[in-house]
C-alpha atoms as a PDB file:
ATOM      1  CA  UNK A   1      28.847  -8.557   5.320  1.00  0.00           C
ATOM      2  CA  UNK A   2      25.341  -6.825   6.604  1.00  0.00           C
ATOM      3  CA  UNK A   3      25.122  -2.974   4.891  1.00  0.00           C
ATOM      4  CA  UNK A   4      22.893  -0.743   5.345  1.00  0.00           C
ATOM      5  CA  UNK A   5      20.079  -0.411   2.421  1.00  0.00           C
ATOM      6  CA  UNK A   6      18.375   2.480   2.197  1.00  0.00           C
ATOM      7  CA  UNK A   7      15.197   3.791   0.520  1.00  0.00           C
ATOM      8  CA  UNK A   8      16.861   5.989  -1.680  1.00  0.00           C
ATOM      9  CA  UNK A   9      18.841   3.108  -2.975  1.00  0.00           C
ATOM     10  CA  UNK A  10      15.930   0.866  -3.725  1.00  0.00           C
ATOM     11  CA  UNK A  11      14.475   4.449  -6.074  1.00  0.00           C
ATOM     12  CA  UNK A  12      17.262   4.382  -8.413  1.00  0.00           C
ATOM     13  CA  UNK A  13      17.941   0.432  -8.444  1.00  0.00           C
ATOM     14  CA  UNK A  14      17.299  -0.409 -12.344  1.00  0.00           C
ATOM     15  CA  UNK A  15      16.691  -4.126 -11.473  1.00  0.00           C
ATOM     16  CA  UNK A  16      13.474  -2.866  -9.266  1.00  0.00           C
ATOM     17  CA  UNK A  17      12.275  -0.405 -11.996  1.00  0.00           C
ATOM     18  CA  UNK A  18      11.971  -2.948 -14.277  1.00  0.00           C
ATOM     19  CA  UNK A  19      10.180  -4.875 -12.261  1.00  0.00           C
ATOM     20  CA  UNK A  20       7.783  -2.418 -11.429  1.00  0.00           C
ATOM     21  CA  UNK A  21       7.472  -1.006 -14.502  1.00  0.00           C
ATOM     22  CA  UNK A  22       6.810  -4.431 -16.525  1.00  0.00           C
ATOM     23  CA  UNK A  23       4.381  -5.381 -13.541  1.00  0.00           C
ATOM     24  CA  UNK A  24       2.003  -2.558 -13.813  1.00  0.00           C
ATOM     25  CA  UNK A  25       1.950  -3.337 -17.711  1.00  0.00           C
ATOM     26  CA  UNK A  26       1.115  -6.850 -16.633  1.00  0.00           C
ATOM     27  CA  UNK A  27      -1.669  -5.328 -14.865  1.00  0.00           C
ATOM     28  CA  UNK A  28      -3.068  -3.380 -17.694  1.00  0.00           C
ATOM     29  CA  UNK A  29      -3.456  -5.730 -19.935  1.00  0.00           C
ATOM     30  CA  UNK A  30      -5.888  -7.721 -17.061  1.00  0.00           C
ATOM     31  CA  UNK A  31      -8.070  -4.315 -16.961  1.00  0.00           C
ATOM     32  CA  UNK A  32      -6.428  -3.864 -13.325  1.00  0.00           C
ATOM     33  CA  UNK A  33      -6.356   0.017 -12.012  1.00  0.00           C
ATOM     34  CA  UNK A  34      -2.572   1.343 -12.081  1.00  0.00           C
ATOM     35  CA  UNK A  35       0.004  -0.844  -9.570  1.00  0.00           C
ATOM     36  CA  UNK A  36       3.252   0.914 -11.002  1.00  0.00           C
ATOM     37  CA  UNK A  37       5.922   3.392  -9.880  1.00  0.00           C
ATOM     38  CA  UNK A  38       3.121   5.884  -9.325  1.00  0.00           C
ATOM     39  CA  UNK A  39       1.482   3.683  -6.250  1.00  0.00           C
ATOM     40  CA  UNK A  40       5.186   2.190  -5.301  1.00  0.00           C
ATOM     41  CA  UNK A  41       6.708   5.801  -4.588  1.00  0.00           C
ATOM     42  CA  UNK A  42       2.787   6.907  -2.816  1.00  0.00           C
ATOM     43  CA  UNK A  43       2.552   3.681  -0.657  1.00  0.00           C
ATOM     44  CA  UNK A  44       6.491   3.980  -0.051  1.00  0.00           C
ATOM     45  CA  UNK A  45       5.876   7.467   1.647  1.00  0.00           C
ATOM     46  CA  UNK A  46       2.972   6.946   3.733  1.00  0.00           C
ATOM     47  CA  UNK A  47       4.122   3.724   5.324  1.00  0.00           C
ATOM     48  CA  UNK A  48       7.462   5.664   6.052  1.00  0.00           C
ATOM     49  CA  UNK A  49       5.273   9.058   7.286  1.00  0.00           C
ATOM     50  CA  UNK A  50       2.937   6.609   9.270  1.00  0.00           C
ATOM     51  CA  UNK A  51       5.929   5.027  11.535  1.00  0.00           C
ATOM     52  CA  UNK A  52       7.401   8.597  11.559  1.00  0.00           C
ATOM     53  CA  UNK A  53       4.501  10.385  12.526  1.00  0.00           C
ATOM     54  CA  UNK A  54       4.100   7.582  15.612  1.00  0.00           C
ATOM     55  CA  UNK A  55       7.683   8.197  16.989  1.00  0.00           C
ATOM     56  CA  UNK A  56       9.085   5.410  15.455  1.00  0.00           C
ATOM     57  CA  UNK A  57      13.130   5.068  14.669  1.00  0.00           C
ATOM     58  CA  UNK A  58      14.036   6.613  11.299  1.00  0.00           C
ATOM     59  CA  UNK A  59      15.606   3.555  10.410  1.00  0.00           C
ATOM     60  CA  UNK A  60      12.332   1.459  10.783  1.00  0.00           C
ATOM     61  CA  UNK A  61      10.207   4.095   9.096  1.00  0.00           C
ATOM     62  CA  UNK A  62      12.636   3.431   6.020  1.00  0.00           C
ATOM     63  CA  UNK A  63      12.349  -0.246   6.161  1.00  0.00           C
ATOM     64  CA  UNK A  64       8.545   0.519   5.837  1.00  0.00           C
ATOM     65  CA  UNK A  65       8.992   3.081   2.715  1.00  0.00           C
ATOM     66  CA  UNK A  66      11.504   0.154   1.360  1.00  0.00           C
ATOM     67  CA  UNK A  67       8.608  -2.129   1.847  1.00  0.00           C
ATOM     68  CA  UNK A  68       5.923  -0.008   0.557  1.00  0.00           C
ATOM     69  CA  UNK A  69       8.279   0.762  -2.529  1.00  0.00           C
ATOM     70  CA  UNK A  70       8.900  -2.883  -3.245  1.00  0.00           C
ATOM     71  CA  UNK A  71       5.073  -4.205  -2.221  1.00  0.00           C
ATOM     72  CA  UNK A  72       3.896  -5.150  -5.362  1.00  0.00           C
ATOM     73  CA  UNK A  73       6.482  -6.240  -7.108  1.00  0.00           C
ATOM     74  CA  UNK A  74       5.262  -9.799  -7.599  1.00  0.00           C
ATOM     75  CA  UNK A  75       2.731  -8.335  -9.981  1.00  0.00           C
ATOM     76  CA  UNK A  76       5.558  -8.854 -12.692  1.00  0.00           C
ATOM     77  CA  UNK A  77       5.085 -12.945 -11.997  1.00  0.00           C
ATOM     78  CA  UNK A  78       1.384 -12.771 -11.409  1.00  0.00           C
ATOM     79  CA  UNK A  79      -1.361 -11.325  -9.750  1.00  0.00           C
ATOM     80  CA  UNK A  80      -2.178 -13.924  -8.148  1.00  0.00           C
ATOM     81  CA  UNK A  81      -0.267 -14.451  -4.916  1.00  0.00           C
ATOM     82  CA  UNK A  82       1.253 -11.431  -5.966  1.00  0.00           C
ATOM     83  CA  UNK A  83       2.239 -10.622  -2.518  1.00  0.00           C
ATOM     84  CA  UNK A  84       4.343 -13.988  -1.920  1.00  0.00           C
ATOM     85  CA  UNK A  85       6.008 -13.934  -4.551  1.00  0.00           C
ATOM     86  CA  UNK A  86       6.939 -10.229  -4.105  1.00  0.00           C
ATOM     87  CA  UNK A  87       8.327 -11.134  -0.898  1.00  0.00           C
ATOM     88  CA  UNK A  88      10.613 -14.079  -2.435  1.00  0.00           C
ATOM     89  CA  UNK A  89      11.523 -11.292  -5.151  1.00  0.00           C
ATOM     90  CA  UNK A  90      12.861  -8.542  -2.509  1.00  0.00           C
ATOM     91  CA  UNK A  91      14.330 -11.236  -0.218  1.00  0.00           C
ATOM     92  CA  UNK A  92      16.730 -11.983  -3.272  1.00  0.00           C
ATOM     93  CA  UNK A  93      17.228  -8.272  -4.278  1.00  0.00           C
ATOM     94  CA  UNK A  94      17.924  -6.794  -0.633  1.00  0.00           C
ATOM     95  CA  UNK A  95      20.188 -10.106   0.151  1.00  0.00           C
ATOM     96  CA  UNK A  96      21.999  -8.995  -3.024  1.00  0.00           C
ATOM     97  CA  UNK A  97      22.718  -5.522  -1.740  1.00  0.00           C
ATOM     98  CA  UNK A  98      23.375  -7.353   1.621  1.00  0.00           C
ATOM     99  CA  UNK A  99      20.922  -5.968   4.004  1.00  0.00           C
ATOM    100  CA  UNK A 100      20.912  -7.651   7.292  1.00  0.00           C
ATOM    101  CA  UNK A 101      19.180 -10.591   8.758  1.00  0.00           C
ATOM    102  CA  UNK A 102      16.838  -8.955  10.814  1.00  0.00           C
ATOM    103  CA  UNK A 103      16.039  -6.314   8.964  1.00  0.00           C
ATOM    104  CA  UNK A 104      15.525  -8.603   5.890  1.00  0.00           C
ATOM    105  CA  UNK A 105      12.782 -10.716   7.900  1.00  0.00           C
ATOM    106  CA  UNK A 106      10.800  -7.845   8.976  1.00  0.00           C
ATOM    107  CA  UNK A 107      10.806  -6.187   5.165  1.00  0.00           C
ATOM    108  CA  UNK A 108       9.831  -9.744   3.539  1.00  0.00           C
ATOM    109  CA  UNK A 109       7.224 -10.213   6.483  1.00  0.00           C
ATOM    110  CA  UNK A 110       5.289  -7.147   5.485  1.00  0.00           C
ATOM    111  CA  UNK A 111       4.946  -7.454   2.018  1.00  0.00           C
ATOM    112  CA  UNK A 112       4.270 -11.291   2.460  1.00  0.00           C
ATOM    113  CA  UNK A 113       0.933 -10.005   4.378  1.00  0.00           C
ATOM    114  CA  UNK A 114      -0.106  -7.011   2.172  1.00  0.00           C
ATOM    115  CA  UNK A 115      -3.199  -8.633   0.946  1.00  0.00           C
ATOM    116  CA  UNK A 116      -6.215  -9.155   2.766  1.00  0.00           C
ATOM    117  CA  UNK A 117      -6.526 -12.812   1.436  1.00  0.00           C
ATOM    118  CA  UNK A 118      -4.198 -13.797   4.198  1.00  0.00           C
ATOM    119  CA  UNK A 119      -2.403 -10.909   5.447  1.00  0.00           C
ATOM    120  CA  UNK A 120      -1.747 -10.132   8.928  1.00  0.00           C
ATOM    121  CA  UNK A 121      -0.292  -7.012  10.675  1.00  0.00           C
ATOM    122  CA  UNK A 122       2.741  -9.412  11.545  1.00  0.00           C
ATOM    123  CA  UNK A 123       5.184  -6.489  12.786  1.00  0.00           C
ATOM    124  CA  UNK A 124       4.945  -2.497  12.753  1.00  0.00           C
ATOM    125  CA  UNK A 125       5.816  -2.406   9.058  1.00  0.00           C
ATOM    126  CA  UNK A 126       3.495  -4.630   7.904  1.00  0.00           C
ATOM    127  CA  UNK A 127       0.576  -2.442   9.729  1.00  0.00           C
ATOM    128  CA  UNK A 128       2.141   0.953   8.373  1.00  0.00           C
ATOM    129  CA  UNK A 129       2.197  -1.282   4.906  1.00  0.00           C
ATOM    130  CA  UNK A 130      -1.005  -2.174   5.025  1.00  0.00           C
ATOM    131  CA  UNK A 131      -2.569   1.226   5.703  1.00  0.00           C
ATOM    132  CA  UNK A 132      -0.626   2.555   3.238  1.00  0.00           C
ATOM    133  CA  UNK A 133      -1.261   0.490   0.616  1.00  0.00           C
ATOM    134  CA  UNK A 134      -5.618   0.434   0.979  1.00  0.00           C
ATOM    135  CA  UNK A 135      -5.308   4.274   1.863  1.00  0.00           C
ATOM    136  CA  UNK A 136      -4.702   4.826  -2.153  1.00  0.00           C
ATOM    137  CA  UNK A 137      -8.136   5.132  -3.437  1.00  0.00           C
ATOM    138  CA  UNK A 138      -7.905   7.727  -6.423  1.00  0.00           C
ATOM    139  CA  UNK A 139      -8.962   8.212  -9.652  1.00  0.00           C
ATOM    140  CA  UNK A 140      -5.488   9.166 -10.876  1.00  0.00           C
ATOM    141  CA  UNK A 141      -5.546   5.269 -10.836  1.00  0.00           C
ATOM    142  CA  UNK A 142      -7.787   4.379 -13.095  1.00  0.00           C
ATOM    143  CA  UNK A 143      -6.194   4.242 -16.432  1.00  0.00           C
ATOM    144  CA  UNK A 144      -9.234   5.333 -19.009  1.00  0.00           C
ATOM    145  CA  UNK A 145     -11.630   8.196 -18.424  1.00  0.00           C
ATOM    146  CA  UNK A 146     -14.472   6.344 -20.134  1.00  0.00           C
ATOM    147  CA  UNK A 147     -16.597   5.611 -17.913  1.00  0.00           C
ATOM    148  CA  UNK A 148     -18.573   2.871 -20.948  1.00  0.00           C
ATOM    149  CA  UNK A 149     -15.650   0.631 -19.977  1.00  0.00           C
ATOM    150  CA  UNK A 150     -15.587   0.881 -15.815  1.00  0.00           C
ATOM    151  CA  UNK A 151     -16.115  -1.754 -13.865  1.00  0.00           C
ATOM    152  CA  UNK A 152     -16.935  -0.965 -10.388  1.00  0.00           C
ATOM    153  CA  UNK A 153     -13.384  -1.057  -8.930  1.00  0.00           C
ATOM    154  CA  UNK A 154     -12.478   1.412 -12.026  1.00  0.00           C
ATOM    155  CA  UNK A 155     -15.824   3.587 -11.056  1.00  0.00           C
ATOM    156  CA  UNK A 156     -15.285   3.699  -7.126  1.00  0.00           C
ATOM    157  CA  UNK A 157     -11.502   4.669  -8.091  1.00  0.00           C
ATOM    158  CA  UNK A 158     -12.344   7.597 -10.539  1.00  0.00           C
ATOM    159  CA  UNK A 159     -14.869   8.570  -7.895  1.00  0.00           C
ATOM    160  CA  UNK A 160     -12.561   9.336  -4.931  1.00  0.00           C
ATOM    161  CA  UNK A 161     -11.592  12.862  -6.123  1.00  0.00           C
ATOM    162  CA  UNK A 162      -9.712  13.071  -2.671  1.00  0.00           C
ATOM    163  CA  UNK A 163      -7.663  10.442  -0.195  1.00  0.00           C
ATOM    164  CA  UNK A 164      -5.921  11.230   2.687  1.00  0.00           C
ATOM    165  CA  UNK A 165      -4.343   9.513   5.638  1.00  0.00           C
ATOM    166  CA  UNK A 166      -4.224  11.024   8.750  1.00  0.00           C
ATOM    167  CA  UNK A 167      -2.430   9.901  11.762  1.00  0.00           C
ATOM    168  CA  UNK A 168      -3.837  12.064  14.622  1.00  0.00           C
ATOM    169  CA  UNK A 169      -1.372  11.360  17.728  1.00  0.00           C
ATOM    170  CA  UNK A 170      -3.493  13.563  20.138  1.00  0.00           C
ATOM    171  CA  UNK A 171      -6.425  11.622  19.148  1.00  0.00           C
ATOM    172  CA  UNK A 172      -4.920   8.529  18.968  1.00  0.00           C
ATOM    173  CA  UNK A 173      -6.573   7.675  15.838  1.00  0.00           C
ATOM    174  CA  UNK A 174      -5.122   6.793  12.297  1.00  0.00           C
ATOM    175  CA  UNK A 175      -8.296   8.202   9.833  1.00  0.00           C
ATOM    176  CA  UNK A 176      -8.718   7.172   6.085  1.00  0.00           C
ATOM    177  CA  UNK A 177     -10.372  10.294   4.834  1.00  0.00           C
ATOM    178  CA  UNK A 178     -12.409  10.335   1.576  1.00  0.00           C
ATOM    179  CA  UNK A 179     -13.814  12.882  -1.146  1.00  0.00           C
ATOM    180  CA  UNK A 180     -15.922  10.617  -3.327  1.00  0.00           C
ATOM    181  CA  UNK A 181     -18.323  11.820  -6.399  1.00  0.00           C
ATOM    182  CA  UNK A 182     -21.537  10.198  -5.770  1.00  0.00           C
ATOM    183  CA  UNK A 183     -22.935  11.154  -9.224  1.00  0.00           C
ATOM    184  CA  UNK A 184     -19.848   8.697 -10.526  1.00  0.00           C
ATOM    185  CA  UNK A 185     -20.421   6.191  -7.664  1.00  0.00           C
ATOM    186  CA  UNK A 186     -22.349   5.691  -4.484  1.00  0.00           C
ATOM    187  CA  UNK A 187     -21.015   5.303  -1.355  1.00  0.00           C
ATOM    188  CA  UNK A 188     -22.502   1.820  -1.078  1.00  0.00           C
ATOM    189  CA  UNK A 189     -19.910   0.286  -3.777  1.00  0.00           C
ATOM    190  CA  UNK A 190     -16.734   1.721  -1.925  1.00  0.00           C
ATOM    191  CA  UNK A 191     -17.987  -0.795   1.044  1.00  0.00           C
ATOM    192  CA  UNK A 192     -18.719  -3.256  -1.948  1.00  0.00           C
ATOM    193  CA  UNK A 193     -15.922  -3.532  -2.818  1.00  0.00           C
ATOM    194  CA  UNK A 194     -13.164  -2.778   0.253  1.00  0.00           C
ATOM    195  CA  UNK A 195     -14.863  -3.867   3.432  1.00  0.00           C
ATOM    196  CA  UNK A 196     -12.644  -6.755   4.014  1.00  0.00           C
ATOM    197  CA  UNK A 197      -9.550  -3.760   3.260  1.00  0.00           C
ATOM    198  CA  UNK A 198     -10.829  -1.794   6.018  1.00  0.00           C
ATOM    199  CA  UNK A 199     -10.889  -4.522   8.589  1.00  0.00           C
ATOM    200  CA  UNK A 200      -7.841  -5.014   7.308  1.00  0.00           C
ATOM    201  CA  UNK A 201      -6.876  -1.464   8.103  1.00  0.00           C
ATOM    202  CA  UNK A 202      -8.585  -1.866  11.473  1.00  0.00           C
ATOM    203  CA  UNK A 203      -6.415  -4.954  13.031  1.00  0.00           C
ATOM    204  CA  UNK A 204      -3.080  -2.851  10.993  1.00  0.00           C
ATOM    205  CA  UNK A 205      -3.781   0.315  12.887  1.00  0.00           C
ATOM    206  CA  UNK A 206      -4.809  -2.075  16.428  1.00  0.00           C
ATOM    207  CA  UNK A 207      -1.162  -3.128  16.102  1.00  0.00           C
ATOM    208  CA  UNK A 208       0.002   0.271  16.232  1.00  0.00           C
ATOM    209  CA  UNK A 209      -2.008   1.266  19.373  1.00  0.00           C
ATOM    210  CA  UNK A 210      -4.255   3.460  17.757  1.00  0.00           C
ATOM    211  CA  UNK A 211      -7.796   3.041  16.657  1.00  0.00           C
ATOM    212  CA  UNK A 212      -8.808   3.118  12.816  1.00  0.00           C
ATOM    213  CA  UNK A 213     -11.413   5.344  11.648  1.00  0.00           C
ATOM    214  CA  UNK A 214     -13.126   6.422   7.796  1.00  0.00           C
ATOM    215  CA  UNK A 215     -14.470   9.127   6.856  1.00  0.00           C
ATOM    216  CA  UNK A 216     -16.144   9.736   3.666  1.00  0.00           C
ATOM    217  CA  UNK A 217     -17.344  13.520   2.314  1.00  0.00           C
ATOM    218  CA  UNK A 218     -17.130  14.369   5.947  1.00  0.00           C
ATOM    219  CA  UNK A 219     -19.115  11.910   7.664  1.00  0.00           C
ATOM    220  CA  UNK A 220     -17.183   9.378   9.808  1.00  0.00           C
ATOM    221  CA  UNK A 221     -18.762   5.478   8.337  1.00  0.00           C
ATOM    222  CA  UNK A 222     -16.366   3.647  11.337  1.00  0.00           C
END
């Protein structure tokens, strides 16, 4: 019988924050920046915020924060096709709690098509997903402050002293904005590094009828 899962459920689910919790461990010991409840609960509340802010139902804003919660969870199997496997992972778990068909398909959709590797914007919650989830650039995420040890996804991270995403309805736009330290990194290596994320962003936020823009220490790059 179909129920109806909600976000808040997913929070406190110990099967899921063990998951999460082991994953981003995973992740540390491979030198990656920090993919654990931190990112989950941030990604979780800007997908939700983005469908909200565009007048989407409530209920479909919380199947995006349940998708941005449970995104990465396939980091606990590997990193590699992190996002399939994430999506076979949540199928099981929602199924469990009995979420419906429909709803199921969209939620497993969207984190099956996080990555830019071979993601698409395959529904709204995938785009909101996808914005969400390349919208946290932040040194909070980098897990040593020694810079000796950074590689340049550590260095552009520890950088970005400020992210924000802004969905501007009278403008139409959705707007990745960006404080980043250039005597840590220059602007150059954030485009190193996360062009192919922004086009990304760009097709996510085409899906949603608005136009994607980013602007870094106040000047708008696209």
């Amino acid at each position: 019988m179909a129920a109806t899962v909600t976000l808040d459920a997913i929070r406190v689910d110990q099967e899921v924050d063990t998951y999460l919790r082991l994953a981003d461990e995973h992740l540390q010991m491979g030198g990656y920046t920090e993919h654990g409840l931190r990112h989950a609960g941030l990604v979780s509340h800007i997908a939700h915020n983005i469908l909200t802010r565009l007048g989407h139902s409530q209920r479909k804003a919380e199947l995006a924060g349940i998708a941005g919660y449970l995104h990465d969870i396939g980091n606990v199997i590997s990193r590699y096709d992190h996002g399939q496997t994430g999506a076979l992972m949540a199928w099981q778990i929602l199924r469990d709690k009995g979420m419906e068909a429909r709803e199921l398909a969209v939620v497993v959709a969207a984190i099956g098509n996080h990555e830019e590797e071979y993601g698409l914007a395959v529904n709204d919650v995938a785009a909101a997903l996808i914005l969400a989830d390349k919208s946290d650039v932040h040194r909070s995420r980098v897990r040593s402050a020694e810079p000796a040890i950074f590689d340049i996804h550590d260095r552009v991270n520890y950088a970005a002293t400020r992210s924000f995403l802004r969905v501007d309805e009278d403008a139409r736009s959705i707007t990745l904005e960006l404080t980043i330290d250039t005597t840590i990194s220059p602007v150059m290596d954030y485009f190193e590094i996360f062009l192919t994320r922004m086009v990304m962003c760009r097709r996510a936020a085409t899906r949603l009828h608005r136009h994607f823009q980013l602007v870094i220490n106040d000047v708008r790059l696209l």
